[in-house]
Protein backbone atom coordinates (compact mmCIF):
# COMPACT_ATOMS: atom_id res chain seq x y z
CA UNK A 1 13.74 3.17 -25.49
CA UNK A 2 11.86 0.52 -27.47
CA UNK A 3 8.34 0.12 -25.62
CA UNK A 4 5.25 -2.52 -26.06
CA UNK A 5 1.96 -1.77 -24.53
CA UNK A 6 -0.42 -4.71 -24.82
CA UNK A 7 -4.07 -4.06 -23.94
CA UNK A 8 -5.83 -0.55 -24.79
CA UNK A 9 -7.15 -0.07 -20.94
CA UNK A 10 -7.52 3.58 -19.55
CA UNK A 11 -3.57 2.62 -17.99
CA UNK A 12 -2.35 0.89 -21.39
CA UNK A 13 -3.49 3.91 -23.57
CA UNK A 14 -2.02 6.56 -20.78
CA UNK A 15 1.27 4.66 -21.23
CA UNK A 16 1.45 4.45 -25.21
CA UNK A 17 0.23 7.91 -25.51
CA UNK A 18 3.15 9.13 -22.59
CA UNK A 19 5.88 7.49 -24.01
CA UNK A 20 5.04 8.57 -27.89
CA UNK A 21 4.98 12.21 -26.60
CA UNK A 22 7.57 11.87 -25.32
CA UNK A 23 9.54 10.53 -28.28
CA UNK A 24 10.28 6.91 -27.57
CA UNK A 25 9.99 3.75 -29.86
CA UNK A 26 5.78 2.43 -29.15
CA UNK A 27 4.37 -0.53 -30.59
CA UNK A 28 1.02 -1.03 -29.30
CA UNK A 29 -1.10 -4.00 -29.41
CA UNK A 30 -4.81 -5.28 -28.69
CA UNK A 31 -7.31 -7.84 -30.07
CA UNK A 32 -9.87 -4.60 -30.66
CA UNK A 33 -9.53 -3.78 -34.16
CA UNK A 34 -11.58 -0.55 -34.01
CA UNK A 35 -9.72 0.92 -31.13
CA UNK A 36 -6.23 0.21 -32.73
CA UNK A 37 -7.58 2.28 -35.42
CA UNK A 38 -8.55 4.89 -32.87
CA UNK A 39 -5.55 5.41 -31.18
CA UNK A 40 -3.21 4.97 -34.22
CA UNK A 41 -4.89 8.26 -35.40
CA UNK A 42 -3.94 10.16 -32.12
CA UNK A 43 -0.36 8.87 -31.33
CA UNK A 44 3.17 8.52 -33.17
CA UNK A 45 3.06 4.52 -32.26
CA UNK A 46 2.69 1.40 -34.39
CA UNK A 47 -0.49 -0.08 -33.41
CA UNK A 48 -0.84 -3.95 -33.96
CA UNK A 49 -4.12 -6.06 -33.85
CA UNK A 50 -2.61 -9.01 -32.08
CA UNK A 51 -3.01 -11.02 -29.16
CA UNK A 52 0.13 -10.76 -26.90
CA UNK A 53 -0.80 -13.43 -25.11
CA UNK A 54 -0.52 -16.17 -27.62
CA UNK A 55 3.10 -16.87 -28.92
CA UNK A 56 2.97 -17.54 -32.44
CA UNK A 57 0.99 -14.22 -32.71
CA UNK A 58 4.14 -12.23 -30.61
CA UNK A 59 6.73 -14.25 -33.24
CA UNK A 60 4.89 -12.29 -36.27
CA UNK A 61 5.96 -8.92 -34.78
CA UNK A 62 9.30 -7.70 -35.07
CA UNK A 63 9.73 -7.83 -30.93
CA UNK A 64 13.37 -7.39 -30.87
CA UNK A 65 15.45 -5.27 -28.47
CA UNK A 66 12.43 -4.44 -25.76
CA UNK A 67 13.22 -2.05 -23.15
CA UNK A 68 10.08 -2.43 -21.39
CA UNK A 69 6.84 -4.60 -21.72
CA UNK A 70 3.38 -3.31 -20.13
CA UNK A 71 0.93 -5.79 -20.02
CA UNK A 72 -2.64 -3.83 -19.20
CA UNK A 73 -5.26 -5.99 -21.21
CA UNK A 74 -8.66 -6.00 -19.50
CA UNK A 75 -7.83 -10.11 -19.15
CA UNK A 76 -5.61 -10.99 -16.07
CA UNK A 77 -4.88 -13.79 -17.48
CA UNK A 78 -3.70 -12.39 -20.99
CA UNK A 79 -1.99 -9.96 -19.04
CA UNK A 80 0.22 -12.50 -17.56
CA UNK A 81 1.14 -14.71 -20.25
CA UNK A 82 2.20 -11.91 -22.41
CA UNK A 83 4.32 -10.48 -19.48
CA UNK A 84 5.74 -13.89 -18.78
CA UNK A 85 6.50 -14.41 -22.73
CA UNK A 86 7.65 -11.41 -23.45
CA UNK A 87 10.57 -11.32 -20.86
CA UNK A 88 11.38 -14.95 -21.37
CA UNK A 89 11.19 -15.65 -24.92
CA UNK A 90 11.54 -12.49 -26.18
CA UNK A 91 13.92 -11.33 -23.92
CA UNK A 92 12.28 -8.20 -22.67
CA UNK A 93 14.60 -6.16 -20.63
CA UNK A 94 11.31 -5.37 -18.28
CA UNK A 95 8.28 -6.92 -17.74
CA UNK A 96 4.99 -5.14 -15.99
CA UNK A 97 1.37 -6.75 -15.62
CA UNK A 98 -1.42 -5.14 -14.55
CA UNK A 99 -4.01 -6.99 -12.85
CA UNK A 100 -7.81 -5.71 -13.21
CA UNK A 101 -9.32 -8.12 -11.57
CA UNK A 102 -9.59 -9.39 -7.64
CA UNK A 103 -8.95 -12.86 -8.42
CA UNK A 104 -5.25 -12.34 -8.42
CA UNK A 105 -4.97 -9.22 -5.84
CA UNK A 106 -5.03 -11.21 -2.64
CA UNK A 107 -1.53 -10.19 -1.52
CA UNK A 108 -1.02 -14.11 -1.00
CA UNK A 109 -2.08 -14.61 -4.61
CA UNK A 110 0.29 -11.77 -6.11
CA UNK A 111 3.14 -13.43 -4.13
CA UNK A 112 2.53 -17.08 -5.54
CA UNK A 113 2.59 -15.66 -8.76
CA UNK A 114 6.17 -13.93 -8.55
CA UNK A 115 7.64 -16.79 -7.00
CA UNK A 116 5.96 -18.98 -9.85
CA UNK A 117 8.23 -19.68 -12.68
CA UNK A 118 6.58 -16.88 -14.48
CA UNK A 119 9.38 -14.13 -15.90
CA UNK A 120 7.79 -10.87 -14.58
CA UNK A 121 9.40 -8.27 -13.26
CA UNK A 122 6.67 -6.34 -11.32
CA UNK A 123 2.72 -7.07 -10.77
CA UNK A 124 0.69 -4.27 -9.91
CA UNK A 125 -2.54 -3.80 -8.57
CA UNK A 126 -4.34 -1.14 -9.02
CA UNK A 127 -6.86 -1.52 -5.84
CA UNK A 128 -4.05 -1.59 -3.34
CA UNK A 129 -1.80 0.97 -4.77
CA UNK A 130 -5.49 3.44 -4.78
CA UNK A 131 -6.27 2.53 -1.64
CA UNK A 132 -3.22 3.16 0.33
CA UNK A 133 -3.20 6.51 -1.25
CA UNK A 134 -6.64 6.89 0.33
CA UNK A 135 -5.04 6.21 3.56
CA UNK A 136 -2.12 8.29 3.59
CA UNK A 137 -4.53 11.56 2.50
CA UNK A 138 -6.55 10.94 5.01
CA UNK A 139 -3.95 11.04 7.45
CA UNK A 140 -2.88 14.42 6.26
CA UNK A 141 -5.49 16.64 5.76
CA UNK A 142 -3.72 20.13 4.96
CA UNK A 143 -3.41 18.71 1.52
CA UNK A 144 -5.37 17.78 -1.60
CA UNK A 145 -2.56 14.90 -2.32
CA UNK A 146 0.39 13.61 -0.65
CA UNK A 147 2.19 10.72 -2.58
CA UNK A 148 4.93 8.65 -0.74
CA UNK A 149 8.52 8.23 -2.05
CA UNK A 150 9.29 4.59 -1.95
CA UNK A 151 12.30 3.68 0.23
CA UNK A 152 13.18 7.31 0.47
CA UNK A 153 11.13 8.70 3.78
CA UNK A 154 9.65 11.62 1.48
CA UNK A 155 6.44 12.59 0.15
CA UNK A 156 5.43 14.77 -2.64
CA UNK A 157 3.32 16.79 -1.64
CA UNK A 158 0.14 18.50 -3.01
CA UNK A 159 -1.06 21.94 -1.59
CA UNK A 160 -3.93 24.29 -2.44
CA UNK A 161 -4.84 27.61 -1.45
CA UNK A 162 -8.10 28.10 -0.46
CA UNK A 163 -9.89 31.00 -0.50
CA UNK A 164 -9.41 32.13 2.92
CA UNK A 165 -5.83 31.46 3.23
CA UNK A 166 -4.86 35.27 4.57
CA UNK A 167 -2.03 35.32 1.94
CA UNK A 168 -3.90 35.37 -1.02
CA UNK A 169 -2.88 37.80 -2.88
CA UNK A 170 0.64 37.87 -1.39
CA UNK A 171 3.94 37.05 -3.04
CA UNK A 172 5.16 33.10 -2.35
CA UNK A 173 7.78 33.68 -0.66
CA UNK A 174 5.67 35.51 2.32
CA UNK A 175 3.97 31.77 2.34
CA UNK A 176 6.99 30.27 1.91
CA UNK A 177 8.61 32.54 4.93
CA UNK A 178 5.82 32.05 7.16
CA UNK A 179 6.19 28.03 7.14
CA UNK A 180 7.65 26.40 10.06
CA UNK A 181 9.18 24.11 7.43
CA UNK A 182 11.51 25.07 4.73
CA UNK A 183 9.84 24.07 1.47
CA UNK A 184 11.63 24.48 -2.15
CA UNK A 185 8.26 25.18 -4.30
CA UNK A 186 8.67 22.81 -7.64
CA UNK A 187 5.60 23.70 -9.74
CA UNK A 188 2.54 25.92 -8.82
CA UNK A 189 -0.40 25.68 -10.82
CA UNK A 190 -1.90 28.54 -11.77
CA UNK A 191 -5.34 28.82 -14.74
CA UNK A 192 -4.99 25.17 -15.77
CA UNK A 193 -1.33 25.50 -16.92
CA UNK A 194 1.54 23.91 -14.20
CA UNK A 195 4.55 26.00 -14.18
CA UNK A 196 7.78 26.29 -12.20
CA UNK A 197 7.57 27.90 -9.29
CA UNK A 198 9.13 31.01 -8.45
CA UNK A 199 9.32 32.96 -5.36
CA UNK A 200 7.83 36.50 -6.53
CA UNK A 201 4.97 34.66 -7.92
CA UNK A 202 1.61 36.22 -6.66
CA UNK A 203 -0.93 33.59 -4.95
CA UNK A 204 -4.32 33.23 -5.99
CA UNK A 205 -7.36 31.52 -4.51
CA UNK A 206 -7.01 27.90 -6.14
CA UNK A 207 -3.25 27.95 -7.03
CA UNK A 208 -1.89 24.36 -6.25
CA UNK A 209 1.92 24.32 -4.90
CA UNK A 210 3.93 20.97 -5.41
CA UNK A 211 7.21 20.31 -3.61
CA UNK A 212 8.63 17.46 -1.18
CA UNK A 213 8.82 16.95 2.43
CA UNK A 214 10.30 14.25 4.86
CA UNK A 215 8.07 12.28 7.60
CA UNK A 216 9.05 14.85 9.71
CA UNK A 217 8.59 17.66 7.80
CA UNK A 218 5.39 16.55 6.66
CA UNK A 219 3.39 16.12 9.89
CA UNK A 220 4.91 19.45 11.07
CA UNK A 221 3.16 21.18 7.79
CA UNK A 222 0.14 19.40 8.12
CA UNK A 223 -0.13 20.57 11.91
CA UNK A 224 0.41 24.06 10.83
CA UNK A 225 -1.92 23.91 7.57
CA UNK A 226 -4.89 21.58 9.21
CA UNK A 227 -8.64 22.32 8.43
CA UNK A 228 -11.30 20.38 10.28
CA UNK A 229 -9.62 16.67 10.34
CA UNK A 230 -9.98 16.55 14.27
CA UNK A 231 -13.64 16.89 13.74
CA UNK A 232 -14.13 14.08 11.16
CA UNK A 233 -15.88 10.77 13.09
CA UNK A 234 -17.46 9.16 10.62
CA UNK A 235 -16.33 7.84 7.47
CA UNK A 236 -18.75 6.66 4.60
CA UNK A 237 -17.52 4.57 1.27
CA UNK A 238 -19.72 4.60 -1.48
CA UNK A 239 -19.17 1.83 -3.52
CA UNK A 240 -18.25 -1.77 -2.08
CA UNK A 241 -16.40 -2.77 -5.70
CA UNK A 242 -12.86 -3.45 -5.64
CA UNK A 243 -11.66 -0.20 -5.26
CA UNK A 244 -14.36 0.70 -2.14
CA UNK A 245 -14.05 -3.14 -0.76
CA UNK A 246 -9.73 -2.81 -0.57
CA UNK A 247 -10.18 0.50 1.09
CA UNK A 248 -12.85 -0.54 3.57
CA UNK A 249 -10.55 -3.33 4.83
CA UNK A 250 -7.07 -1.03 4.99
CA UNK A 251 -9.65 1.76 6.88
CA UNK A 252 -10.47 -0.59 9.75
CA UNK A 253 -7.39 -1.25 10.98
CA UNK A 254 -6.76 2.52 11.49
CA UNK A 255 -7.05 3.40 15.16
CA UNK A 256 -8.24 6.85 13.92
CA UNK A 257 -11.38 5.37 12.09
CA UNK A 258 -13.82 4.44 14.77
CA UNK A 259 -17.14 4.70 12.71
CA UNK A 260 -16.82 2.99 9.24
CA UNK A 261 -19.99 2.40 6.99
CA UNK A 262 -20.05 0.81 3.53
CA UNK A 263 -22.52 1.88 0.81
CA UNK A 264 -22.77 -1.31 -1.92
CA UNK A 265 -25.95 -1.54 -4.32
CA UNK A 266 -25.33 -4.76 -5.33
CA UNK A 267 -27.19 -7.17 -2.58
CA UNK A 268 -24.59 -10.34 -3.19
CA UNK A 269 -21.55 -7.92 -3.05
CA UNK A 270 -23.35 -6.27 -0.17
CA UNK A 271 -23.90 -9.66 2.00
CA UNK A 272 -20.55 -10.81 1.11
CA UNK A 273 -18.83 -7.46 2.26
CA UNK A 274 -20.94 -7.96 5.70
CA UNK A 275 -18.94 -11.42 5.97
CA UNK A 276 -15.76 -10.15 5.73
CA UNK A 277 -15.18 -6.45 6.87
CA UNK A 278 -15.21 -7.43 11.05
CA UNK A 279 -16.09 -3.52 12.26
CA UNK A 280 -17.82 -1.50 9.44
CA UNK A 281 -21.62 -1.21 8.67
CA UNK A 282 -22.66 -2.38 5.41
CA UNK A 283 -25.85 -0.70 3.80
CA UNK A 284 -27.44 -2.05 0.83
CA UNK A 285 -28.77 0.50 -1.47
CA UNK A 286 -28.08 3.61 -3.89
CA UNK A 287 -25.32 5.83 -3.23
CA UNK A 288 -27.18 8.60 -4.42
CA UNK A 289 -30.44 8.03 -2.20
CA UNK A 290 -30.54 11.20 -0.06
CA UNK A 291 -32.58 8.97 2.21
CA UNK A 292 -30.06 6.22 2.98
CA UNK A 293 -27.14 8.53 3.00
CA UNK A 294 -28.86 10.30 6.29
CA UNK A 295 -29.26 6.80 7.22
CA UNK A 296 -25.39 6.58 7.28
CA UNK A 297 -25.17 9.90 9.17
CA UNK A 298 -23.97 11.91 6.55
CA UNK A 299 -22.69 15.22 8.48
CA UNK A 300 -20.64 18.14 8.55
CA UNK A 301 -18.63 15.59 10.72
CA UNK A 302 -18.26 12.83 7.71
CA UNK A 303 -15.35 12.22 5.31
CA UNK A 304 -17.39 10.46 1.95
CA UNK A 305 -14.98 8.61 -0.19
CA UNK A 306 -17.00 8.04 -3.63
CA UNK A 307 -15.33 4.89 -4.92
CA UNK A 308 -17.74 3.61 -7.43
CA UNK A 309 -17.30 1.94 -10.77
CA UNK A 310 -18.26 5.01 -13.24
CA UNK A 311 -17.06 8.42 -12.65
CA UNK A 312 -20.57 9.78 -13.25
CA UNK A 313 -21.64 8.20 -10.21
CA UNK A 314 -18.86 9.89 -8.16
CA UNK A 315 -19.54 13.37 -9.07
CA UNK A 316 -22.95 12.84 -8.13
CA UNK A 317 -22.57 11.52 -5.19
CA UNK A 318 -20.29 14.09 -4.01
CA UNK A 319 -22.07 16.84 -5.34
CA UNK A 320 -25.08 15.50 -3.42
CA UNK A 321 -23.43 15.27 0.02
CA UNK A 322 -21.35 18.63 -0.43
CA UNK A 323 -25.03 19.85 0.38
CA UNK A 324 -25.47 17.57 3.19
CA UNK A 325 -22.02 19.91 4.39
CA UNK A 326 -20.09 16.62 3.73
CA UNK A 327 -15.85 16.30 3.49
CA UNK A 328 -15.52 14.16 0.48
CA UNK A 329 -12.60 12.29 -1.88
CA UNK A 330 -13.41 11.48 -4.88
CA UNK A 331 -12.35 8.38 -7.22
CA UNK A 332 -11.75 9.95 -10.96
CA UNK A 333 -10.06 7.56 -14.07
CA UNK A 334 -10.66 10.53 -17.14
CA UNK A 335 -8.23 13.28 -16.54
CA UNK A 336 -10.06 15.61 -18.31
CA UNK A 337 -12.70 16.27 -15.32
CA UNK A 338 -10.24 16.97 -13.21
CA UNK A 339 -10.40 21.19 -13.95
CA UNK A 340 -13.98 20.87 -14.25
CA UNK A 341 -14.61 18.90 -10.93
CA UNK A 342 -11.76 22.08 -9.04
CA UNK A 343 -13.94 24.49 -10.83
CA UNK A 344 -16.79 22.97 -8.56
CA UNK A 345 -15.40 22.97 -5.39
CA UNK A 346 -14.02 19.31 -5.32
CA UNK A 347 -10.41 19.17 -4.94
CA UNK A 348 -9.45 15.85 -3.03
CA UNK A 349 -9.62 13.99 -6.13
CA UNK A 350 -8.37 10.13 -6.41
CA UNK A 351 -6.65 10.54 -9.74
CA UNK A 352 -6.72 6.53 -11.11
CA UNK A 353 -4.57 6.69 -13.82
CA UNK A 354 -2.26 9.35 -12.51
CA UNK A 355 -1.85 6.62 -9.40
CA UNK A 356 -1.32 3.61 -11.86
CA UNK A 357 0.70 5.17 -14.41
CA UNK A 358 3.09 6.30 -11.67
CA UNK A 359 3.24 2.99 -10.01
CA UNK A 360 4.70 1.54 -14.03
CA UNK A 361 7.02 4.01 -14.70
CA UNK A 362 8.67 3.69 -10.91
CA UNK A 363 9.70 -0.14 -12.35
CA UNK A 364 11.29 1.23 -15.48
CA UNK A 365 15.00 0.51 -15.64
CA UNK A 366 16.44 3.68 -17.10
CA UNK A 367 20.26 3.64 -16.98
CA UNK A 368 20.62 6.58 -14.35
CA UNK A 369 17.16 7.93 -13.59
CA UNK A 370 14.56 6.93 -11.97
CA UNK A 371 11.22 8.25 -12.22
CA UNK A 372 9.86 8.57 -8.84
CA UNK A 373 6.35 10.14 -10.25
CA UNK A 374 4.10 11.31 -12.81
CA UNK A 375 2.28 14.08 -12.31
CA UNK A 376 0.67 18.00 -14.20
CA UNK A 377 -1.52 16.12 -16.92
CA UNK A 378 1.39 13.94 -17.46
CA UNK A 379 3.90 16.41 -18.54
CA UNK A 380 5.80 16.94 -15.29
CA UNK A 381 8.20 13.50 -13.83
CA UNK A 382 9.53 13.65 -10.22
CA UNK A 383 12.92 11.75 -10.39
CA UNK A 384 16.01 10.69 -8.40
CA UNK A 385 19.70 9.88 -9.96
CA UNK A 386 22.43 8.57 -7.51
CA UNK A 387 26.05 11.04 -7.65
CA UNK A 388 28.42 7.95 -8.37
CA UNK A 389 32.31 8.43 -8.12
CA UNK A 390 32.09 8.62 -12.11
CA UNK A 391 29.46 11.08 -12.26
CA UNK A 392 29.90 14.12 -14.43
CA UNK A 393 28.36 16.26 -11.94
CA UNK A 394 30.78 15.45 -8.70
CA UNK A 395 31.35 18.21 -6.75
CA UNK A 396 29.58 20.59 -9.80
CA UNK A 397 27.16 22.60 -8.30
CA UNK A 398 23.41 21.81 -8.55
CA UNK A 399 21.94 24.45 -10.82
CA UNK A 400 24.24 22.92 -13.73
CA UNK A 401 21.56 20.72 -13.67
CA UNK A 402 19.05 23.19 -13.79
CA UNK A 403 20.59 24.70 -16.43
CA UNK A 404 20.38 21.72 -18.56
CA UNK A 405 16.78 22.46 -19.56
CA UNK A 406 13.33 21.87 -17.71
CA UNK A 407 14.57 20.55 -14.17
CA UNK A 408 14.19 22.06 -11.38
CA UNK A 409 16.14 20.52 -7.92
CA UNK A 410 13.80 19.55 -5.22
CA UNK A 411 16.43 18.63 -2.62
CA UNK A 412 19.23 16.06 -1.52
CA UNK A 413 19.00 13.07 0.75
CA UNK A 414 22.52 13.34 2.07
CA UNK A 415 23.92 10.98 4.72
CA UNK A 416 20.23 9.42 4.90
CA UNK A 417 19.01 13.36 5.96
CA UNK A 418 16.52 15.06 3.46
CA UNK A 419 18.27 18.48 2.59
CA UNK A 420 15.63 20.72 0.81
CA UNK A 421 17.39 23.11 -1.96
CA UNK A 422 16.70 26.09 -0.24
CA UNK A 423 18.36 25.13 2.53
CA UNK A 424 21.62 23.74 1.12
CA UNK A 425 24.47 26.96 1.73
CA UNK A 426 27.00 24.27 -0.26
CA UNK A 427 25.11 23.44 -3.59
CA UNK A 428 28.11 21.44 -4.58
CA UNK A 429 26.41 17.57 -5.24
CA UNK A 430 28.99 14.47 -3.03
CA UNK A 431 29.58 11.24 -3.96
CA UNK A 432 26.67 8.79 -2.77
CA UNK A 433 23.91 12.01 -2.80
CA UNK A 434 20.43 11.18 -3.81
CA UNK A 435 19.13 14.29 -5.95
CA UNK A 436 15.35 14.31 -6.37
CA UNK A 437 14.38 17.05 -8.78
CA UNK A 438 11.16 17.58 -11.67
CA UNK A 439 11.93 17.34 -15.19
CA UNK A 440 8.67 18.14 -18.16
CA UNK A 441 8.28 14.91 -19.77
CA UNK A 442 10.22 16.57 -23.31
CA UNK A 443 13.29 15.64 -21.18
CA UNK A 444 12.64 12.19 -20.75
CA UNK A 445 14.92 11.37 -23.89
CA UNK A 446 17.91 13.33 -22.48
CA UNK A 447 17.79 12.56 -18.83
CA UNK A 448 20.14 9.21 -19.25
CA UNK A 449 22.31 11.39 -21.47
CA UNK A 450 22.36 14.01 -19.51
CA UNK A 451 23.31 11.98 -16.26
């Protein structure tokens, strides 16, 4: 695939630097001389100081043949011209823009625009996809993530085991056998390195299992996994930015969140936050004021979601009301804390880019599969390809697949019923079945060939 990535943000460089990796045709432009520079040292990409936006600039590049344009400049409206251009003039087979900023994000807003005569394919913003994964972890607390499956009715699902979890120590598949539901593990991560999982492997304290689950499955798991959600009655965001503000709003129309405060230290984002949340309690002052997080009622009893601008800030915050005995969730954009932050005892991490960069590649048109997710430092893809009447692998059974390489079958949605691997006696695939399997990102150039 031939990709352009306008605008070096934290999504636009996690993109180029994806898609290089993984072998595909990047040209990568931005007005930012010095950080072309930069990231033309790291990646396999050609790196052009340009502005997409303007089209006699885009007619000096050789922009032929475009699979897919990302437009992730820190200027919405950059962002959008260059989108629009790219699809209509230069014939872009698919357009994404990412939108930064909350002038645009109003749902109202985003829907004006794609019904505008502006040629975009998909506008994505990165406050509501965050914040509706907020929502959905807080609704199932036996996990450190749980990601919904768009227009499937499955979530992939997240898992760690905790110290006291009385089969540490034990083989999987005791786990596996003692579960009310019937999971097929897909990777378990184990020292820092993500791996597939296999039943005789030993759990350790801190091992993180991934693997899918329907709505049903799902709530029955998190029923038989639960910690402490039932005692959670007060929730406390720090930050009232764009990320904190979205959230706040999507948290009070929860019945299950009766006691909502907002921590903003900005007094003129504070006052207008006041105007327009209708239930929570806005507090003006420093997140990481010991003083005014007591003032919030910062218990045992309070889930902290640390949603400011600079990751800094967030680890500091929830360091300082771990002490206070505090459940927290944590906003992080660089990757690289991530082992750091486990290492300390936070785990429900908000992983920004992971989030964003999953929400692009969903909206990529590859000829069979689709990428579903993103997700093991961006070397791991959850997918889905459709068994058409053509299809090489009607009526083959399943682990052909497998044997193709790094893949690994999750499960089939058969009939519109969620089938887990492990529980499928026939492993021979049907016309019209919905595979959903992991593949490392080295496959991404042979998954269209292969299916």
């Amino acid at each position: 695939m031939r990709i352009v990535v306008y605008g070096l943000t934290h999504a636009g460089i996690t993109i180029a630097t994806f898609f290089s990796e993984a072998g595909q045709d990047v040209i990568v432009i931005d007005e930012n001389e010095e950080a072309i520079a930069e990231l033309n040292a790291k990646i396999d990409a050609h790196c052009v100081c340009s502005n997409a936006a303007s089209i006699s600039e885009l007619q000096k590049l050789n922009l032929s043949n475009i699979d897919l344009f990302v437009a992730s400049s820190n200027k919405d409206e950059n962002n959008l011209l260059a989108a629009h251009f790219a699809k209509s003039i230069f014939q872009a087979r698919f357009s994404v823009c990412y939108l930064m900023q909350t002038v645009f994000a109003p749902r109202h807003r985003q829907k004006t625009l794609q019904q505008s005569q502006l040629a975009i394919d998909k506008i994505i913003s990165p406050e509501k996809a965050i914040a509706q994964h907020i929502v959905n972890n807080i609704a199932h607390d036996a996990f450190i993530n749980v990601y919904p499956i768009p227009d499937l009715s499955l979530y992939f699902c997240v898992y760690e085991f905790e110290p006291e979890n009385p089969f540490i120590g034990d083989a999987l598949k005791e786990w596996l056998d003692h579960q009310d539901l019937k999971i097929t593990p897909l990777i378990l991560k184990t020292s820092h390195a993500y791996d597939v999982a296999h039943p005789k492997d030993q759990i350790r304290a801190g091992h993180v299992l991934f693997f899918c689950c329907d709505n049903q499955g799902i709530e029955a798991f998190n029923r038989q996994n639960m910690t402490d959600a039932e005692s959670i009655s007060n929730y406390v965001v720090l930050g009232g930015g764009r990320f904190g503000a979205e959230l706040a709003r999507r948290l009070e129309k929860q019945e299950s969140v009766k006691n909502l405060k907002v921590i903003e230290k900005d007094l003129e984002k504070a006052k207008t936050l006041s105007q327009t949340l209708e239930q929570a309690i806005v507090l003006n002052g420093d997140a990481l004021d010991p003083s005014l997080l007591e003032e919030a009622g910062v218990d045992k009893n309070t889930l902290v979601l640390c949603l400011m601008d600079h990751d800094e800030n967030n680890i500091l915050s929830a360091l300082l009301v771990r002490k206070m005995q505090a459940n927290t969730m944590v906003l992080i954009h660089t990757p690289s804390y991530f082992d750091v932050l486990s290492s300390l005892g936070l785990t429900s991490l908000v992983r920004t880019r992971e989030i964003i960069v999953s929400e692009m590649l969903s909206f990529i048109p590859f000829k069979a599969v689709k990428i579903l997710r993103v997700f093991g430092a961006y070397n791991w893809l959850l997918c889905r390809i459709h068994i058409h009447a053509d299809s090489s692998f009607l009526s083959q059974n399943y682990e052909k697949i497998e044997r193709k390489g790094h893949i690994k079958i999750a499960g089939v949605i058969r009939d519109e019923i969620w089938m887990p691997a492990v529980t499928l006696e026939d492993k021979m695939l049907r016309e019209k079945d919905k595979v959903i399997f992991i593949a490392h990102k080295s496959m991404i150039r042979e998954l269209d060939r292969i299916f």
